[in-house]
Protein backbone atom coordinates (compact mmCIF):
# COMPACT_ATOMS: atom_id res chain seq x y z
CA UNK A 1 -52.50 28.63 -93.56
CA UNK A 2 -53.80 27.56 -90.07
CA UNK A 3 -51.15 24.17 -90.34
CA UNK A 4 -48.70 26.74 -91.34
CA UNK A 5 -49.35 28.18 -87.98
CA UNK A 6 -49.17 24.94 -86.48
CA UNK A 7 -46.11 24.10 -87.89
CA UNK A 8 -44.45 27.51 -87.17
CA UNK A 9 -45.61 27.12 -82.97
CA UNK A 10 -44.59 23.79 -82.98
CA UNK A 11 -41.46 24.73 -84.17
CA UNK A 12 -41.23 27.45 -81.74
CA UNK A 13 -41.91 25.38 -78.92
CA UNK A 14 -39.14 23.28 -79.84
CA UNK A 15 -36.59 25.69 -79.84
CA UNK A 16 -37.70 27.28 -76.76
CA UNK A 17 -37.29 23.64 -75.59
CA UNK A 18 -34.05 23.04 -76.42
CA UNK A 19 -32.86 26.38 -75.66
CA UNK A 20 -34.37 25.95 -71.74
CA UNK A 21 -33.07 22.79 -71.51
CA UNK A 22 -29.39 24.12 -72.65
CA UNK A 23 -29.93 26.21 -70.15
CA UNK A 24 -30.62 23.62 -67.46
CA UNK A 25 -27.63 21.19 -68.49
CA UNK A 26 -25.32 24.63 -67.96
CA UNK A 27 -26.77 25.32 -64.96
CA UNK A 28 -27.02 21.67 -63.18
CA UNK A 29 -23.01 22.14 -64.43
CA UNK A 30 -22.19 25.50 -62.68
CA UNK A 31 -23.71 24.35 -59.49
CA UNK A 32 -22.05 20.96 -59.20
CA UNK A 33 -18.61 22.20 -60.13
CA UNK A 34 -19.32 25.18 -57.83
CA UNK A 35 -20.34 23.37 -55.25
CA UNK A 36 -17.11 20.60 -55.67
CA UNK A 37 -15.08 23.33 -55.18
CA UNK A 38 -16.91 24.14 -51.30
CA UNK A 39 -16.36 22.25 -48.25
CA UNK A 40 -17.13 22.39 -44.66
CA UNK A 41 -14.27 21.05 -42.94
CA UNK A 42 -11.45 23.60 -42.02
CA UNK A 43 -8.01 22.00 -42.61
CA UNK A 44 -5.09 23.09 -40.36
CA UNK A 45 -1.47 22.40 -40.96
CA UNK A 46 1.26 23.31 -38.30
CA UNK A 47 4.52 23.62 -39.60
CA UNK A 48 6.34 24.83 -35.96
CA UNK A 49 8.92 27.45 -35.45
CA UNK A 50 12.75 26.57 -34.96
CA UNK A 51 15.11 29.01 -33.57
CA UNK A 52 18.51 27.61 -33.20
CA UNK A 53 20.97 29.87 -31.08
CA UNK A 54 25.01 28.83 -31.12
CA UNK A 55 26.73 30.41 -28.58
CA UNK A 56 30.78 30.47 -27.92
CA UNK A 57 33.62 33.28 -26.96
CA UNK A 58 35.20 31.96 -30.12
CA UNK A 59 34.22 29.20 -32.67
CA UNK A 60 38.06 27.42 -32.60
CA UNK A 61 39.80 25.45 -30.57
CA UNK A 62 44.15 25.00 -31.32
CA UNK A 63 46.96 22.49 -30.48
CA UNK A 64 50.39 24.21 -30.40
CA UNK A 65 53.92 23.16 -29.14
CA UNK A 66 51.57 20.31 -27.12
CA UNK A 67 53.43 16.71 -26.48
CA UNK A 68 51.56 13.82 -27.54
CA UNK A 69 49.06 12.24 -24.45
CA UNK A 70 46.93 9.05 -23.69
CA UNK A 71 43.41 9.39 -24.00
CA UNK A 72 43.08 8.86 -20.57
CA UNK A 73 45.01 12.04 -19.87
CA UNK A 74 43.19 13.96 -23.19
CA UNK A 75 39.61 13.14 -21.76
CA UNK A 76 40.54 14.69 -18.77
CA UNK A 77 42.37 18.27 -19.79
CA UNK A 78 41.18 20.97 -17.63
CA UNK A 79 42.94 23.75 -19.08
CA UNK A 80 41.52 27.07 -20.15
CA UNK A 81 43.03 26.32 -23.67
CA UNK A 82 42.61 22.34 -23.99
CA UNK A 83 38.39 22.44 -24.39
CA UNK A 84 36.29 24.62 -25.78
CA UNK A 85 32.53 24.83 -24.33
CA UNK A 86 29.50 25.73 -26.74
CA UNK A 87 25.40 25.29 -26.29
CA UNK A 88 23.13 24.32 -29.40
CA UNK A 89 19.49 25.04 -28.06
CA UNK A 90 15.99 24.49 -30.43
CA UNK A 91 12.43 25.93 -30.02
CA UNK A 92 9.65 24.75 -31.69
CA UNK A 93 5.91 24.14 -31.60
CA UNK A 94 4.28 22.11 -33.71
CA UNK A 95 4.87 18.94 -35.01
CA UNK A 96 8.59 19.26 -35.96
CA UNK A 97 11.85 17.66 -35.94
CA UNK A 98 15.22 19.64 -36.22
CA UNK A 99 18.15 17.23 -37.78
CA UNK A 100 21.93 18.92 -36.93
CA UNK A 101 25.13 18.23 -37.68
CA UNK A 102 28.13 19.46 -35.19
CA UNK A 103 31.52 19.96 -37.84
CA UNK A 104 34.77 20.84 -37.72
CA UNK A 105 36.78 22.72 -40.41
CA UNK A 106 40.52 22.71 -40.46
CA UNK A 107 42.34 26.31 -40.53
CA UNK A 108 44.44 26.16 -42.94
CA UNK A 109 47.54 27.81 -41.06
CA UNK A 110 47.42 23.84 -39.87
CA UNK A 111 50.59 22.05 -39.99
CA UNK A 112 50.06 18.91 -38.20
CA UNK A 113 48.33 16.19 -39.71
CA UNK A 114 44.32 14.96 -39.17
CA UNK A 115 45.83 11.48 -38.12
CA UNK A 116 47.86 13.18 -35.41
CA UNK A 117 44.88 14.70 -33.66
CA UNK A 118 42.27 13.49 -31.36
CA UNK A 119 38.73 14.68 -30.31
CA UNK A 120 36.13 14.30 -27.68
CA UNK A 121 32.67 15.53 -27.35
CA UNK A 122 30.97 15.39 -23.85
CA UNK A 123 28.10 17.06 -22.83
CA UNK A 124 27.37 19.57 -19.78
CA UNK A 125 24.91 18.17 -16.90
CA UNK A 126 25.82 20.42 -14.35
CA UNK A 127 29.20 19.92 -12.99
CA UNK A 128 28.65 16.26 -14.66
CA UNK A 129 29.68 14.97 -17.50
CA UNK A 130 28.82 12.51 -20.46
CA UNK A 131 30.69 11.10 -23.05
CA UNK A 132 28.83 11.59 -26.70
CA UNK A 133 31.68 10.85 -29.08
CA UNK A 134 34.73 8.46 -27.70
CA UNK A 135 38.30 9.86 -28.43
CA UNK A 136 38.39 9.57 -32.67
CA UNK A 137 40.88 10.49 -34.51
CA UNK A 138 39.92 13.58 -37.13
CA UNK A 139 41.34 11.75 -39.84
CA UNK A 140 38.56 8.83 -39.38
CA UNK A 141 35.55 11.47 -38.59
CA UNK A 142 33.71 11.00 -41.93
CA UNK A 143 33.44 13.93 -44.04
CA UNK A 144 30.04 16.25 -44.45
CA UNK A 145 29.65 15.75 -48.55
CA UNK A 146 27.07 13.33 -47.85
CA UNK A 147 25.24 15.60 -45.31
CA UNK A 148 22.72 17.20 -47.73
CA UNK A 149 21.98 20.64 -45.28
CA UNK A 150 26.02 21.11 -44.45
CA UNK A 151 28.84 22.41 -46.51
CA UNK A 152 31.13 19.98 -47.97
CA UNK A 153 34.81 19.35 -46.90
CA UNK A 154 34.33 19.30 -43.45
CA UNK A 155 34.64 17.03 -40.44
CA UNK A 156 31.46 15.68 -38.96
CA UNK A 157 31.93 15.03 -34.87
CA UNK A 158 27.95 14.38 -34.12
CA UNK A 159 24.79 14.15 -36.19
CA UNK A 160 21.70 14.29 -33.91
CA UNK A 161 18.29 15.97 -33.41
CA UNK A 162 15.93 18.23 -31.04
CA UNK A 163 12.40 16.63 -31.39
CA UNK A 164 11.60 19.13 -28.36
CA UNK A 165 12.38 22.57 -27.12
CA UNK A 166 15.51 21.67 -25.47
CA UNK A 167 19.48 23.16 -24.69
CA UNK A 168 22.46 20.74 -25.13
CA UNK A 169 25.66 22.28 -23.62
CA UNK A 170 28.77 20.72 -24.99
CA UNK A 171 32.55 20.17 -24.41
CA UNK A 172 34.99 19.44 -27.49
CA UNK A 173 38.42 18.53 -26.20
CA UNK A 174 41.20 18.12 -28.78
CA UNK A 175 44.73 16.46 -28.12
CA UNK A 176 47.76 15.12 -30.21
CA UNK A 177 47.39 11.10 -30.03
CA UNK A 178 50.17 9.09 -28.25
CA UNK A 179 50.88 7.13 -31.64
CA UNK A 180 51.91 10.23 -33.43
CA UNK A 181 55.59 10.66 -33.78
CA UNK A 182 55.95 14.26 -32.86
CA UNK A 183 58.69 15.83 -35.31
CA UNK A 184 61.09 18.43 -33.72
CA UNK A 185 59.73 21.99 -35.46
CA UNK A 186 57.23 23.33 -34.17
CA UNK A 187 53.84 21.98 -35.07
CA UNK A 188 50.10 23.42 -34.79
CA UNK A 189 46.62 22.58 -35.82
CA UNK A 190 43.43 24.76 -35.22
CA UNK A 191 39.51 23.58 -36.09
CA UNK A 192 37.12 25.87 -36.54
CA UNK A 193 33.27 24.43 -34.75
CA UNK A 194 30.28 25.01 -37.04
CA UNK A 195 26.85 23.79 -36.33
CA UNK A 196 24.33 23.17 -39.33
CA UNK A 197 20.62 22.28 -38.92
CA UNK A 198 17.83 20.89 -41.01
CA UNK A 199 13.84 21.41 -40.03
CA UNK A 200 11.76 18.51 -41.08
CA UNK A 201 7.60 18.03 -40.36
C-alpha cells in the first residue's frame, strides 16, 4: 500500500510538473511576443500640406477675324485681348514635391485649325519677362493621355514642379502662324487654360 502511495505522489508530482512547466513555455511566449510588439523609438512621418491657388478673370484666351503674324510680332502682342495672365502658387511643409501640368482645351465653337495657331508661355518677373515655352504650334503640343494626374484630350503647354513654397505668374500669348493660309470666312479659335497637379513625398 505504502508503494501505492509512492507511485500515486510520484505521479502527482509529475503532472504538477508538466502542468507548471506548460505554464512557463506559455508564459516565456506571451512576454516575448508582447514585448516584439513594444518599442522605444517614436517614428515620425511628414507628409506636407499643398495648397494650389489658380487665379484668372477668365480661364480662355480667343483668336477672331486676326491676320496671320511672325513670331516676332506674336511674342510681342500687347493687347488687352492677345495674352492672357494667370499665377499657379504652392505651399507646403514637409518633405514634398508638387508635379503640374499647364493644358489647354479647345472650345469647340473652334473653327480654325490646331496647325494654324501659335502659343507662347512667358513668365512674370516684375515688369520683366522670360520665355518658358518658344512659339509651338498647338497642333505639335503633345497631348495629356500620357499625363497620369490630367484629363485626357488635351494640350499640354508646360509640365513642371514647386519643390518649395513659391508663386509663378504667367503669360500665354496665342497668334495665327504666318504659314497658315488664312481662308476668306471668318475664322475663330478659343482654348480654355486648366492647371492639374500631382503631390508626391
Amino acid at each position: 500500500m505504502s508503494e501505492d502511495k509512492n507511485n500515486s505522489k510520484s505521479k502527482l508530482l509529475i503532472i504538477i510538473a508538466v502542468i507548471l512547466l506548460i505554464i512557463a513555455v506559455i508564459g516565456v511566449s506571451y512576454a516575448a511576443i508582447f514585448y516584439s510588439k513594444v518599442g522605444e523609438e517614436v517614428n515620425n512621418v511628414s507628409t506636407g500640406t499643398i495648397v494650389m491657388s489658380y487665379n484668372e478673370n477668365n480661364n480662355g484666351i480667343y483668336i477672331t477675324n486676326a491676320s496671320p503674324m511672325s513670331d516676332e510680332v506674336g511674342r510681342s502682342l500687347t493687347d488687352e485681348n492677345q495674352y492672357f495672365d494667370f499665377t499657379i502658387s504652392a505651399t507646403m511643409s514637409g518633405s514634398t514635391n508638387v508635379d503640374y501640368v499647364i493644358s489647354a482645351s479647345k472650345d469647340s465653337s473652334s473653327t480654325l485649325e490646331d496647325s494654324a495657331i501659335k502659343v507662347y508661355l512667358t513668365s512674370l518677373d516684375g515688369n520683366k519677362e522670360n520665355q518658358v515655352v518658344a512659339p509651338v504650334k498647338v497642333s505639335s503640343l503633345k497631348s495629356t493621355n500620357s499625363i497620369s494626374y490630367a484629363p485626357n484630350n488635351q494640350y499640354v503647354i508646360l509640365e513642371s514642379n514647386f519643390r518649395n513654397s513659391e508663386s509663378i505668374n504667367y503669360r500665354l500669348r496665342m497668334w495665327i502662324s504666318d504659314d497658315y493660309f488664312l481662308p476668306d470666312i471668318s475664322q475663330a479659335y478659343m482654348i480654355r487654360i486648366n492647371v492639374y497637379a500631382n503631390m508626391s513625398v
